[in-house]
Protein backbone atom coordinates (compact mmCIF):
# COMPACT_ATOMS: atom_id res chain seq x y z
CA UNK A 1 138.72 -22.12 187.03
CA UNK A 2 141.76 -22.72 185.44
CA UNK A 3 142.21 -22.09 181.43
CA UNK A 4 141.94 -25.52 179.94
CA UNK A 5 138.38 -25.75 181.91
CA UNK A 6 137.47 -22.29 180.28
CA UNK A 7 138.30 -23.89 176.97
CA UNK A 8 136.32 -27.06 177.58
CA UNK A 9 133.35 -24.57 178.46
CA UNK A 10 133.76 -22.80 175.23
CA UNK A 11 133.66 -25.80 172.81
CA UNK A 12 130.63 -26.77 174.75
CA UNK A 13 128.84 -23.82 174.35
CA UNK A 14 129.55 -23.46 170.74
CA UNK A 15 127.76 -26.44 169.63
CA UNK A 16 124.62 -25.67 172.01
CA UNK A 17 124.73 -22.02 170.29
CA UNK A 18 124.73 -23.78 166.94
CA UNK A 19 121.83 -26.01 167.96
CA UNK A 20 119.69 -23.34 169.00
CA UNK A 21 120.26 -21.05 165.96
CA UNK A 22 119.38 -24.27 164.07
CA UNK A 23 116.10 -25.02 165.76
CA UNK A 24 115.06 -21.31 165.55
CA UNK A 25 115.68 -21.15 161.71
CA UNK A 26 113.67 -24.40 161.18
CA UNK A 27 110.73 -23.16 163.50
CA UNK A 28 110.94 -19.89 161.12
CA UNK A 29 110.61 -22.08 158.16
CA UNK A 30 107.89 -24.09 159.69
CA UNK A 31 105.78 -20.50 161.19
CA UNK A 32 106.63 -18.99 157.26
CA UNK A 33 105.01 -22.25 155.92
CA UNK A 34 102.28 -22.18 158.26
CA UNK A 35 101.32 -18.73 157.28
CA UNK A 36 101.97 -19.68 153.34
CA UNK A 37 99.09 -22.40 153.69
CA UNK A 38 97.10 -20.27 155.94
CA UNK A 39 97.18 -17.48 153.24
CA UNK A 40 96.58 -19.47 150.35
CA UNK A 41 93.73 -21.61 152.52
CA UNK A 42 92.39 -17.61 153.24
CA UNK A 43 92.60 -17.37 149.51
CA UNK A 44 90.80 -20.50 148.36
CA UNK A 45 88.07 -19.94 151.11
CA UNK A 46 87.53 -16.84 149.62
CA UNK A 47 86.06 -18.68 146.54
CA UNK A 48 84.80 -21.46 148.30
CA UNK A 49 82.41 -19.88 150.68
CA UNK A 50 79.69 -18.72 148.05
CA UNK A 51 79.80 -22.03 147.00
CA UNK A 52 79.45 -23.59 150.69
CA UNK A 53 76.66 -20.95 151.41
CA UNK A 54 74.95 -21.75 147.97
CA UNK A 55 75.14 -25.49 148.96
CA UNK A 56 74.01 -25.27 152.63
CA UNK A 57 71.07 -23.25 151.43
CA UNK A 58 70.48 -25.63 148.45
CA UNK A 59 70.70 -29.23 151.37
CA UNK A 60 67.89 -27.10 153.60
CA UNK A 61 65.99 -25.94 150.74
CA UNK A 62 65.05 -27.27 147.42
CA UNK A 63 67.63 -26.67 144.78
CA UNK A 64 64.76 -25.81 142.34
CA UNK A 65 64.23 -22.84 144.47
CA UNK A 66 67.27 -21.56 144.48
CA UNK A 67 67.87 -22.08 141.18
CA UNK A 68 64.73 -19.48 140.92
CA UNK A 69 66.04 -17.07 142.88
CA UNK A 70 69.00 -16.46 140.62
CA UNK A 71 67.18 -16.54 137.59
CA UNK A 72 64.30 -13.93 138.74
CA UNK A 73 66.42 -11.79 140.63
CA UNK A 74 69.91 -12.36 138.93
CA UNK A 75 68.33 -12.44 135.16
CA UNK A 76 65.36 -11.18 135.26
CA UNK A 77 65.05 -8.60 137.43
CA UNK A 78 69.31 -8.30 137.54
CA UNK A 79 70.04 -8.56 133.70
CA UNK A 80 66.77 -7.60 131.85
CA UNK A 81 66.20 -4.44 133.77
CA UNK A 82 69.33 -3.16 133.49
CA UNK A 83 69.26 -3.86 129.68
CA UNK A 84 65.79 -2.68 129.28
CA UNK A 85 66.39 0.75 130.79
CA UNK A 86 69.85 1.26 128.18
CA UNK A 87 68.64 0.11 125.02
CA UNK A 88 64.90 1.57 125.68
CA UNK A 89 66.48 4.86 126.27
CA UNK A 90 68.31 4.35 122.77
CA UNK A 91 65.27 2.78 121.14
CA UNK A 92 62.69 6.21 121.81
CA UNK A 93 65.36 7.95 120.84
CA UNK A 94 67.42 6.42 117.76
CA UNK A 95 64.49 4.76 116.33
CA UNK A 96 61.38 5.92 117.27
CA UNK A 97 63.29 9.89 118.02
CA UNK A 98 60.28 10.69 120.65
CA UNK A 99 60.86 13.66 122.14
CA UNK A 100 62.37 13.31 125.89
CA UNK A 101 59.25 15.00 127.49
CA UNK A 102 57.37 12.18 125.85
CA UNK A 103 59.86 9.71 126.61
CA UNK A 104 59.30 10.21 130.66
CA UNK A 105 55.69 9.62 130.05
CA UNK A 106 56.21 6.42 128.39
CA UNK A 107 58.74 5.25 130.92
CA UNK A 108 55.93 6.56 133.41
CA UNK A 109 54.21 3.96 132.15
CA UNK A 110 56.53 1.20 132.86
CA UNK A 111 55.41 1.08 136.38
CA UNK A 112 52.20 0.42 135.64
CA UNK A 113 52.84 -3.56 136.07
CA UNK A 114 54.38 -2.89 139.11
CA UNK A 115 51.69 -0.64 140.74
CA UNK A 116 49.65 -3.81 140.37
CA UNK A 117 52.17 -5.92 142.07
CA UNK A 118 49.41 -6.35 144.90
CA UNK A 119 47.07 -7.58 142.65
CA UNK A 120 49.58 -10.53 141.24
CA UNK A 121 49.86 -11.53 144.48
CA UNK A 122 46.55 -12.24 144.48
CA UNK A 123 45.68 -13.91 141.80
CA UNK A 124 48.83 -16.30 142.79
CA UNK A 125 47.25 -17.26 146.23
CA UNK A 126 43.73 -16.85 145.22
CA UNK A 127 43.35 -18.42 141.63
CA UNK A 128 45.57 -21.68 141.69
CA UNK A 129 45.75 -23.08 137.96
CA UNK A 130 45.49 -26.95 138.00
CA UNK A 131 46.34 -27.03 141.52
CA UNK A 132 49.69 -25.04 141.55
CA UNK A 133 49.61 -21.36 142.93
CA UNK A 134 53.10 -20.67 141.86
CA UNK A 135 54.40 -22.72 138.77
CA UNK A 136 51.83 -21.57 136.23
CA UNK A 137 52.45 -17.93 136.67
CA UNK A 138 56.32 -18.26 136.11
CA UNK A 139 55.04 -19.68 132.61
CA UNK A 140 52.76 -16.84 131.90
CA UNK A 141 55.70 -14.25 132.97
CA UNK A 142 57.80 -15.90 131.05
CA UNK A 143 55.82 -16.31 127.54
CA UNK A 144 54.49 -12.92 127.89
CA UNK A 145 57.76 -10.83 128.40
CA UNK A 146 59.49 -13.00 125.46
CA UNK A 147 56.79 -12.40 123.22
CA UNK A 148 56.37 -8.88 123.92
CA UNK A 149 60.64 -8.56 123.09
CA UNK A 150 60.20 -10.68 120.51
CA UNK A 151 57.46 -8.12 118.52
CA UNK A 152 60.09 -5.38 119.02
CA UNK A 153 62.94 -6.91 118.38
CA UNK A 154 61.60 -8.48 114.86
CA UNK A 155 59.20 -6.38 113.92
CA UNK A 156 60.17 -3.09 111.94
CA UNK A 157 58.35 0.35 111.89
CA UNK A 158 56.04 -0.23 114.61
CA UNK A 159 53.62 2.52 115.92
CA UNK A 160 55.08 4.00 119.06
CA UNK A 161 51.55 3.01 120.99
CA UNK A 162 52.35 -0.53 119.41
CA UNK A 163 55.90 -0.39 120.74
CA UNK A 164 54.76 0.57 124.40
CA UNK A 165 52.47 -1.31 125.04
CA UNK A 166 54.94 -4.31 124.28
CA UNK A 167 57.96 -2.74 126.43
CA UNK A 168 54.72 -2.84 129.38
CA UNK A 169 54.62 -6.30 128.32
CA UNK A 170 58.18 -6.81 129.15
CA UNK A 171 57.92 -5.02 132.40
CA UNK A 172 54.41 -7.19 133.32
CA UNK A 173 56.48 -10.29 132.84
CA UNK A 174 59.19 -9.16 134.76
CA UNK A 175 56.41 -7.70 137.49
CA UNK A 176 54.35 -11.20 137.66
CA UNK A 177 58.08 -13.00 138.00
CA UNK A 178 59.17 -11.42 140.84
CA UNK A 179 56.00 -11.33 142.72
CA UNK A 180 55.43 -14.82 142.32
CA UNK A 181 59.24 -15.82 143.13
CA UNK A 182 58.49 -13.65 146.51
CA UNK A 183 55.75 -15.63 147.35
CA UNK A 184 58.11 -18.87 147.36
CA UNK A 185 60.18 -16.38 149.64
CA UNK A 186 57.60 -15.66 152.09
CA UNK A 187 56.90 -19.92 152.15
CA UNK A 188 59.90 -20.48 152.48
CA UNK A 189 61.38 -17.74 155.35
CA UNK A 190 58.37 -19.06 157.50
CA UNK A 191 59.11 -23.00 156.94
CA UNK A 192 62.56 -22.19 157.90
CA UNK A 193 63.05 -18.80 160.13
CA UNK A 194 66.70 -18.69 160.31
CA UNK A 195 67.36 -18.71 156.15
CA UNK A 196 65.06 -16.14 155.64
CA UNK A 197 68.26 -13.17 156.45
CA UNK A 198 70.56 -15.60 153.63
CA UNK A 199 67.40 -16.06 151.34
CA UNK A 200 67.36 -12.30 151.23
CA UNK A 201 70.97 -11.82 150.88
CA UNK A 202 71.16 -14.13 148.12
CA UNK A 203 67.97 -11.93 146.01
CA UNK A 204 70.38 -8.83 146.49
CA UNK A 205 73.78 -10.55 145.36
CA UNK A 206 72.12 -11.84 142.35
CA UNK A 207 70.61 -8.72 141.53
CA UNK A 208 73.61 -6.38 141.91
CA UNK A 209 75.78 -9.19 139.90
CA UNK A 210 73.32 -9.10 137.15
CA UNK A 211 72.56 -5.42 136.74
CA UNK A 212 76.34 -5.54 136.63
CA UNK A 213 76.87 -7.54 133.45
CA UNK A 214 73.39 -5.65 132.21
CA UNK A 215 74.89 -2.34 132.38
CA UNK A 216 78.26 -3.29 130.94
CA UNK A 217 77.21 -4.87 128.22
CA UNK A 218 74.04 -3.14 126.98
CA UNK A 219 76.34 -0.31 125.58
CA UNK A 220 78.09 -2.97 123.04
CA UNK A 221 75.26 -5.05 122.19
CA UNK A 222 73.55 -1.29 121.31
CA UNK A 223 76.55 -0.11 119.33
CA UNK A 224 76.88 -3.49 117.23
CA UNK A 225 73.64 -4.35 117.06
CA UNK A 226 71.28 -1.53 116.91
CA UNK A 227 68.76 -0.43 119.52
CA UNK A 228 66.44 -2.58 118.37
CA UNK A 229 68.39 -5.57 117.59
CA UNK A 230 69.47 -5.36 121.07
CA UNK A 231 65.72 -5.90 122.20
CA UNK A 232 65.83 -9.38 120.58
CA UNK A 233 68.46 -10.25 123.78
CA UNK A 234 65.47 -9.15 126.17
CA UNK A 235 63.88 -12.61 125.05
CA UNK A 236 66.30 -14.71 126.57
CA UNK A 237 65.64 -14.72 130.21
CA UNK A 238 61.77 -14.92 129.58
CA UNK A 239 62.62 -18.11 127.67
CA UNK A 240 64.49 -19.32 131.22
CA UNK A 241 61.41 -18.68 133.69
CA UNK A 242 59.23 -20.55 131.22
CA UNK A 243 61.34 -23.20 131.72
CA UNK A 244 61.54 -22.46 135.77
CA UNK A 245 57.63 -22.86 135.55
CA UNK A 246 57.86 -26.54 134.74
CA UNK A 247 60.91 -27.49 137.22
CA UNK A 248 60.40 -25.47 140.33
CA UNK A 249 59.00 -27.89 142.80
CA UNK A 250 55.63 -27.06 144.41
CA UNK A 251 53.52 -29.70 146.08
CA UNK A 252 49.66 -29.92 144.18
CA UNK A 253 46.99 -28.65 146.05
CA UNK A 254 43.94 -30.75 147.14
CA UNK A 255 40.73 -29.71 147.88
CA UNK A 256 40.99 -26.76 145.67
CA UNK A 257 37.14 -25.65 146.53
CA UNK A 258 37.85 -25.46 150.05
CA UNK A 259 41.05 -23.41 149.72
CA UNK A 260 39.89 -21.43 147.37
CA UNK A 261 36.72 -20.23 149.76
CA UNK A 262 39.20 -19.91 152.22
CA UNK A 263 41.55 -17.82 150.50
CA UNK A 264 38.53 -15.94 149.09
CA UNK A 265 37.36 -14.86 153.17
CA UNK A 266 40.84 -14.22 153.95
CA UNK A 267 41.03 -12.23 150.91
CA UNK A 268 38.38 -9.78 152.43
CA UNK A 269 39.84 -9.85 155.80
CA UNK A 270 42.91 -8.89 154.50
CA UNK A 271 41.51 -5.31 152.50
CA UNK A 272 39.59 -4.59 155.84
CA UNK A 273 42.78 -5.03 157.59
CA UNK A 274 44.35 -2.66 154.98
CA UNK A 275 41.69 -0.20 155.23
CA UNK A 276 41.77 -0.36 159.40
CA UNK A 277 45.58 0.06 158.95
CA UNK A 278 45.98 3.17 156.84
CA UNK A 279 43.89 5.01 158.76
CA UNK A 280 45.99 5.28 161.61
CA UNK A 281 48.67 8.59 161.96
CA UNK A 282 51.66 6.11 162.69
CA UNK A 283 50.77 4.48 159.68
CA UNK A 284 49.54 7.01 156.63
CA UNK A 285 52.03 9.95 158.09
CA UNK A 286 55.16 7.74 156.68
CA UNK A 287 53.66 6.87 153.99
CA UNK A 288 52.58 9.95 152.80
CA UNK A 289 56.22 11.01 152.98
CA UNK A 290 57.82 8.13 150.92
CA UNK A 291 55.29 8.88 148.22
CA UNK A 292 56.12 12.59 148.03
CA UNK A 293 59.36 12.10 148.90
CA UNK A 294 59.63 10.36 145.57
CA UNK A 295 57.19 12.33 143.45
CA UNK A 296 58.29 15.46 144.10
CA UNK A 297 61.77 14.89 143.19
CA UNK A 298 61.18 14.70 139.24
CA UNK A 299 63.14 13.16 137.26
CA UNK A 300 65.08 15.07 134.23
CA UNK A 301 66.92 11.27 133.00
CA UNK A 302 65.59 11.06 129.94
CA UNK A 303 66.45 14.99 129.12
CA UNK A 304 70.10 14.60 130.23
CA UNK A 305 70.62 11.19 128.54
CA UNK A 306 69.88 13.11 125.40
CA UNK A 307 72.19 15.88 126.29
CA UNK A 308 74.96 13.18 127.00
CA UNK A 309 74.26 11.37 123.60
CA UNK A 310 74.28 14.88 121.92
CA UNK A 311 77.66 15.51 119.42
CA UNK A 312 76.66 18.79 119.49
CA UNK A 313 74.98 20.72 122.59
CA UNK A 314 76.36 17.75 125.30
CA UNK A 315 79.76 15.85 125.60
CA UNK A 316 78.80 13.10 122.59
CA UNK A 317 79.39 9.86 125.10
CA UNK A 318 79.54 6.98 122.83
CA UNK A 319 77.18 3.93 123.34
CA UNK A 320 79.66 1.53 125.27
CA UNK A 321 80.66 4.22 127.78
CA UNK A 322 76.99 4.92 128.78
CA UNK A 323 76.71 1.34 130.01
CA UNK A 324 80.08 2.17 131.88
CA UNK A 325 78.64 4.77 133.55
CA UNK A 326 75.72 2.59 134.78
CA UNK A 327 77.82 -0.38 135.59
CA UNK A 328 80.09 1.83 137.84
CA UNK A 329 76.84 3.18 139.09
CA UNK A 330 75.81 0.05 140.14
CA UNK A 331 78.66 -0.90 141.84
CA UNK A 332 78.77 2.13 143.90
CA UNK A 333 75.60 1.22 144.81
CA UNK A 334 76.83 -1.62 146.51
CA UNK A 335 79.15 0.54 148.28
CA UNK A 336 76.00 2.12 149.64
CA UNK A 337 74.39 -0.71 150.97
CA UNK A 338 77.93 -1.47 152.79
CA UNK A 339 77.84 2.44 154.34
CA UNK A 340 74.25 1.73 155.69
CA UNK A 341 75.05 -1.50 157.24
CA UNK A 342 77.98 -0.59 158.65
CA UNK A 343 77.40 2.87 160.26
CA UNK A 344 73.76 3.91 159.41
CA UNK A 345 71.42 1.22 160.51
CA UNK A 346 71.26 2.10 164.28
CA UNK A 347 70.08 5.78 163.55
CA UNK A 348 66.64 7.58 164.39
CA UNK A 349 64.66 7.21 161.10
CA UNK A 350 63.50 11.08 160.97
CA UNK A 351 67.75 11.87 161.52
CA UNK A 352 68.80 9.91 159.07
CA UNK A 353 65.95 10.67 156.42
CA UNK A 354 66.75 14.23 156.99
CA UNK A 355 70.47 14.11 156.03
CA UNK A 356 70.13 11.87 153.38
CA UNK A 357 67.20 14.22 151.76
CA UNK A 358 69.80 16.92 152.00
CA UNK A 359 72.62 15.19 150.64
CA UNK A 360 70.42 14.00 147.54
CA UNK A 361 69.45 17.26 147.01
CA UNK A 362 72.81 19.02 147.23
CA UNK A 363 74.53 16.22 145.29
CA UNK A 364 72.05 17.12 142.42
CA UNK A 365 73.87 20.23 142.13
CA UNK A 366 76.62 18.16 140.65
CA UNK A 367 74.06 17.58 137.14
CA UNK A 368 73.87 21.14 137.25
CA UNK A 369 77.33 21.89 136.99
CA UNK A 370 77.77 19.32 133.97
CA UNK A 371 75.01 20.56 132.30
CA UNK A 372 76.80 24.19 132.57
CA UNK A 373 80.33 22.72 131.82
CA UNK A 374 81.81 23.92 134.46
CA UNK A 375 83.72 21.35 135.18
CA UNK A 376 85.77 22.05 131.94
CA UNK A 377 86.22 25.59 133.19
CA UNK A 378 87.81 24.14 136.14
CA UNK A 379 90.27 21.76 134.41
CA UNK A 380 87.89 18.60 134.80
CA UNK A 381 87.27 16.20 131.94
CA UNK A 382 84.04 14.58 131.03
CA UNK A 383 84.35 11.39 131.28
CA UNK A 384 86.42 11.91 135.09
CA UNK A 385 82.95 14.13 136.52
CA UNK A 386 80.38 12.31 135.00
CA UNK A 387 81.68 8.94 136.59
CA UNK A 388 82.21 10.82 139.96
CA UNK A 389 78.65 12.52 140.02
CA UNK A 390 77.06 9.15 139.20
CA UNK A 391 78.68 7.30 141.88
CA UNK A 392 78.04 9.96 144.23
CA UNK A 393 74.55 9.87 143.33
CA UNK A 394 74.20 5.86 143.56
CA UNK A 395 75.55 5.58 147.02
CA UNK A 396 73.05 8.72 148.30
CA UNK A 397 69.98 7.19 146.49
CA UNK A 398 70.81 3.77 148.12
CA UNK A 399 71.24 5.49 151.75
CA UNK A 400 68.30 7.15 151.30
CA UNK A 401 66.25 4.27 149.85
CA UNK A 402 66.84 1.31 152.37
CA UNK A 403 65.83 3.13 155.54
CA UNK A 404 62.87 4.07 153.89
CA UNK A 405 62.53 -0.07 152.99
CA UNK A 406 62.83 -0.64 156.85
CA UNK A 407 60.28 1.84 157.60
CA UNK A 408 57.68 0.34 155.39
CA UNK A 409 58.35 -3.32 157.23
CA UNK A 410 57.78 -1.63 160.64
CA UNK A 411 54.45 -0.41 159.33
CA UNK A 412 53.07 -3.46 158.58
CA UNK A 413 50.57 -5.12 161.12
CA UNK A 414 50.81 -9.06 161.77
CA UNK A 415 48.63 -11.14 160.13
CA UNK A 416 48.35 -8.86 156.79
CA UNK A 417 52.36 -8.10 156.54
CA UNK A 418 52.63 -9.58 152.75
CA UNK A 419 49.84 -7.58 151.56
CA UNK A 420 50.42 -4.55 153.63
CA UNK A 421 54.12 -3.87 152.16
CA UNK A 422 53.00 -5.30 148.98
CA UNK A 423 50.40 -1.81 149.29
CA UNK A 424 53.43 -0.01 149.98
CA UNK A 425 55.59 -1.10 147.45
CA UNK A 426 52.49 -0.16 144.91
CA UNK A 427 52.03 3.47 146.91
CA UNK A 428 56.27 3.80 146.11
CA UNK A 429 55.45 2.74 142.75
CA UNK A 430 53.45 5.12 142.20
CA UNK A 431 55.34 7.89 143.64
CA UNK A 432 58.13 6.70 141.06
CA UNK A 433 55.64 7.23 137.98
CA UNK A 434 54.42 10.67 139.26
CA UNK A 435 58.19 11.36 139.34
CA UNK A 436 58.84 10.45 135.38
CA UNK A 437 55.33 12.39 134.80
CA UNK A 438 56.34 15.75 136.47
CA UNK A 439 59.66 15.84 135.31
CA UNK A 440 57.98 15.14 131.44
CA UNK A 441 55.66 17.87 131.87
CA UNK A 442 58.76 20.28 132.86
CA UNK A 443 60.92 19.21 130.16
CA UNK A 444 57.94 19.31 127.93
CA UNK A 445 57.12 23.32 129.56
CA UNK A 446 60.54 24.61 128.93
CA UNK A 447 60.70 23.38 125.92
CA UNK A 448 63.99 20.94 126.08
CA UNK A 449 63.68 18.32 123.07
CA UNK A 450 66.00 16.16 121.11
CA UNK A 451 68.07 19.16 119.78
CA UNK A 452 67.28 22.24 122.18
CA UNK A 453 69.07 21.97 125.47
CA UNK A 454 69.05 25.57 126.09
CA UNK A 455 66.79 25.20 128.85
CA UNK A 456 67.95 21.78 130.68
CA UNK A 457 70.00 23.59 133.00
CA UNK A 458 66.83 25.09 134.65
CA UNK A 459 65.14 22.53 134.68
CA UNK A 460 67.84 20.58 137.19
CA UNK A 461 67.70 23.74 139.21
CA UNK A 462 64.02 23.05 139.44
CA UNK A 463 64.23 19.56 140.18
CA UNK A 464 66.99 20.00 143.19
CA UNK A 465 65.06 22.91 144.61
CA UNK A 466 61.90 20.40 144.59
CA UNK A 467 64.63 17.44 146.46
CA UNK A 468 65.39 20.46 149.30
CA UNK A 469 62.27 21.41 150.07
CA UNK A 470 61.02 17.97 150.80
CA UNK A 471 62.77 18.55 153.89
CA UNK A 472 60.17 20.78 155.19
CA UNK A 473 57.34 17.19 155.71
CA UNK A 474 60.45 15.77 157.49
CA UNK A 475 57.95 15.83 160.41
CA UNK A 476 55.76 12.64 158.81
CA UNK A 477 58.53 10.93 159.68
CA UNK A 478 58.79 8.97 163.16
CA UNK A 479 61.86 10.06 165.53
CA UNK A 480 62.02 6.05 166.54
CA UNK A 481 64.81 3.95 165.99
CA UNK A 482 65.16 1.24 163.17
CA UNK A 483 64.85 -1.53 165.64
CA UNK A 484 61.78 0.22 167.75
CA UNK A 485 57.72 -0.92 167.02
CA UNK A 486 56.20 1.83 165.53
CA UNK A 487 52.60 0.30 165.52
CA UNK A 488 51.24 -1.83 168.23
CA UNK A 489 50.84 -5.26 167.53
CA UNK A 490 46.90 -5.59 167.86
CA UNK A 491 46.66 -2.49 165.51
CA UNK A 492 44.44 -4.39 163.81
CA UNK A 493 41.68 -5.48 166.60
CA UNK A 494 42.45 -2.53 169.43
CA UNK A 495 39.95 -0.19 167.74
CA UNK A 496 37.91 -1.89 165.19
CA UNK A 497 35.59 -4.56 165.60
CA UNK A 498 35.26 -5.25 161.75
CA UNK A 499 38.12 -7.49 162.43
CA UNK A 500 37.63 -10.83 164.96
CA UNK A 501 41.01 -12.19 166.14
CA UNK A 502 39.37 -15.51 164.67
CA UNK A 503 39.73 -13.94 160.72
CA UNK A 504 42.68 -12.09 161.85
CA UNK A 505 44.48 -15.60 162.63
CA UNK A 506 43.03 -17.60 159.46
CA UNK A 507 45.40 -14.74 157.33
CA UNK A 508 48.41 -17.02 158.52
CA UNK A 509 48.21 -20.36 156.48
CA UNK A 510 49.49 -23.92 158.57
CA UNK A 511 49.06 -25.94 155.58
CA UNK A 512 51.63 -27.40 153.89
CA UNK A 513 50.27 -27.71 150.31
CA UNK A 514 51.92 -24.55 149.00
CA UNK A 515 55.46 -25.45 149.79
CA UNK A 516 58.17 -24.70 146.84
């Protein structure tokens, strides 16, 4: 080849090297593009999906429905009892300055509404008003938690028997509210089986979001408002599931006698079924364990929140950074619910239960150190440990608290499920007012009041030592897995004969006339 043929090969490869370069920096600009939109269509779908979700759920359900699941769970049970437990804790103290051994026992006393969460289940299924089983009783929860905020909001100097009984008002209305929204659950996740995971997902989004905004802003509200002025905001979401009462939709019953005498015999069948039920080892072994589980760890909250209000004895935290601390509390929470899911759910229950016991009582260790100021020896501010321990103690609680949610829905039996967790959600209920009770009657014996912390210290030692040695009726608990039976599915007829599979059958309704 001679040179003027090398040339004419190099001025045609110079263009074809040009071309190429040229095509590969315009399929960069077109792949840098592409992955612009994609981000910022990964972005907007990030904000769009709740509201796809909220909208496919809203197209198979009624939007009235959903609409009532954000207002029970997210206000009422989200908002309000977040609130409640700040600026009641403020209240007894700035107010009505109860001493915080008496405190407990009135906070006891809050679950009283909620022990009887079986029985407003009842009454919603068994005494329809005017042919609705539902809508009425979202009117009563409603006018009887905003009148009972109202009359301590408003009204000044009232007796402190006066002033409990209408904070149990509150709690009643926000009891009867989320039974009866629970009931439209239950319809609802057996007219359509494969919401009932979202409908559930949805009750613990709107909860967490409005505990949230609860905490956070209960401190403010307090501070600028008073402890009792703050009440006055308790009356709002009462005012928005009367309102709920008239617009949910719920189809009118007919032949109210004949339901009714129906409901009644399945009514009976149902507390045999109970009865047969608890009697079995698989069954009342668990359940003794979640109860004492619970009561024997007492709770010392209402001693350390004076401590941490204290400008003397404790570290004087103002009223806006105590609803900090619970708003970061119940975000960490969520963080909990995230470790479960993702590594925890496919343990052995008694495994699990038995770490999660340890780490709640070990983790309580972290009070006692506050309460000794240790940290400050240590170089450790305040504000830094007391965030820290309360996250710490969120995310354990939660860990320890929804496997012992999936045991209690592996010990129901068909046909009685909805009243047989409703029974165990009273027997937890109960375990949670023994708690406040013992850990009153402590405060109360070593003599910690509104000014005397010398003794608080001890009583935390008391209360973790109590946490530890739960560990030692670890054995009530079943060695299955999450996902195993632990009862056999005619639990109910194997070894009774109280119970036909005829009444057994009747406790699952095919009618239509309580849809929502």
């Amino acid at each position: 080849m001679d040179s003027s043929e090398k040339e004419g090969l190099v001025v045609v490869e110079e263009p074809l090297s040009s071309t190429s370069e040229q095509s590969a920096r315009i399929s960069n600009q077109t792949d840098l593009h592409s992955a612009e939109t994609c981000k910022k269509s990964n972005i907007f779908s990030v904000f769009l999906e709740p509201i796809q979700w909220i909208q496919m759920l809203s197209s198979q359900l009624n939007p009235s429905f959903i609409i009532g699941i954000v207002l029970v769970y997210g206000l009422n049970l989200g908002f309000s009892g977040s609130f409640f437990k700040v600026v009641t804790d403020y209240y007894w103290k700035d107010v009505q300055k109860v001493q915080p051994s008496v405190v407990q026992l009135y906070i006891g006393l809050y679950y009283i509404p909620w022990i009887m969460k079986p029985i407003w289940g009842l009454l919603t299924d068994v005494f329809p008003i005017r042919g609705y089983r539902r809508r009425p009783y979202f009117v009563v929860a409603g006018i009887l938690g905003g009148t009972s905020a109202l009359m301590v909001a408003v009204i000044g100097n009232l007796p402190a028997a006066v002033a409990l009984a209408c904070l149990i008002g509150v709690a009643a209305g926000m009891a009867i509210a989320d039974v009866t929204i629970d009931a439209c659950i239950a319809t609802n996740s057996i007219e359509v089986r494969s919401l009932a995971p979202d409908m559930q997902s949805l009750c613990g989004v709107c909860s967490s979001a409005g505990a949230l905004i609860g905490y956070s802003t209960s401190g403010f509200f307090v501070h600028h408002l008073g402890p009792q002025g703050a009440l006055i905001l308790l009356a709002v979401p009462p005012v928005f599931i009367t309102v709920l009462g008239f617009v949910i939709y719920e189809m009118r019953s007919s032949g109210l006698n004949y339901e009714k005498q129906k409901t009644m015999e399945n009514l009976g069948v149902a507390v045999r079924g109970m009865y047969q039920t608890i009697k079995f080892p698989q069954v009342w072994k668990p359940s003794l364990y979640m109860y004492l589980s619970l009561a024997l760890s007492i709770s010392t909250h209402e001693g350390q929140f004076y401590w941490y209000t204290d400008p003397k004895a404790g570290p004087a935290f103002s009223q806006e950074f105590v609803g900090i601390i619970y708003a970061i509390g119940a975000m960490a929470s969520m963080v909990g619910v995230l470790i479960y899911h993702k590594t925890l759910k496919d343990l052995p229950f008694r495994n699990l239960l038995f770490f999660a016991q340890l780490l709640y009582g070990t983790s309580g260790m972290l009070d006692l150190i506050f309460v000794l100021r240790w940290n400050l020896a240590i170089g450790i501010p305040d504000y830094f440990f007391v965030i820290t321990e309360e996250c710490v103690s969120r995310i354990i609680s939660r860990i320890r608290w929804i496997p012992m949610m999936v045991l209690s829905t592996r010990l129901c039996p068909i046909g009685i499920e909805g009243t047989f967790f409703a029974l165990l959600m009273c027997i937890d209920s109960l375990g949670s007012l023994t708690s406040k009770w013992g850990g009153g009657m402590v405060l109360h014996t070593f003599h910690v009041t509104r000014t005397d912390f010398t003794n608080l210290w001890l009583v935390i030692l008391i209360r973790n030592i109590l946490r530890i040695a739960t560990l030692g009726l670890i054995f009530l608990v079943p060695t299955a897995d999450q996902s195993e039976a632990l009862i056999p599915p005619d639990i109910l007829t194997k070894n009774s004969t109280a119970i036909s599979d005829d009444e057994g059958l009747e406790l699952v309704k095919k009618n239509q006339n309580d849809e929502v």
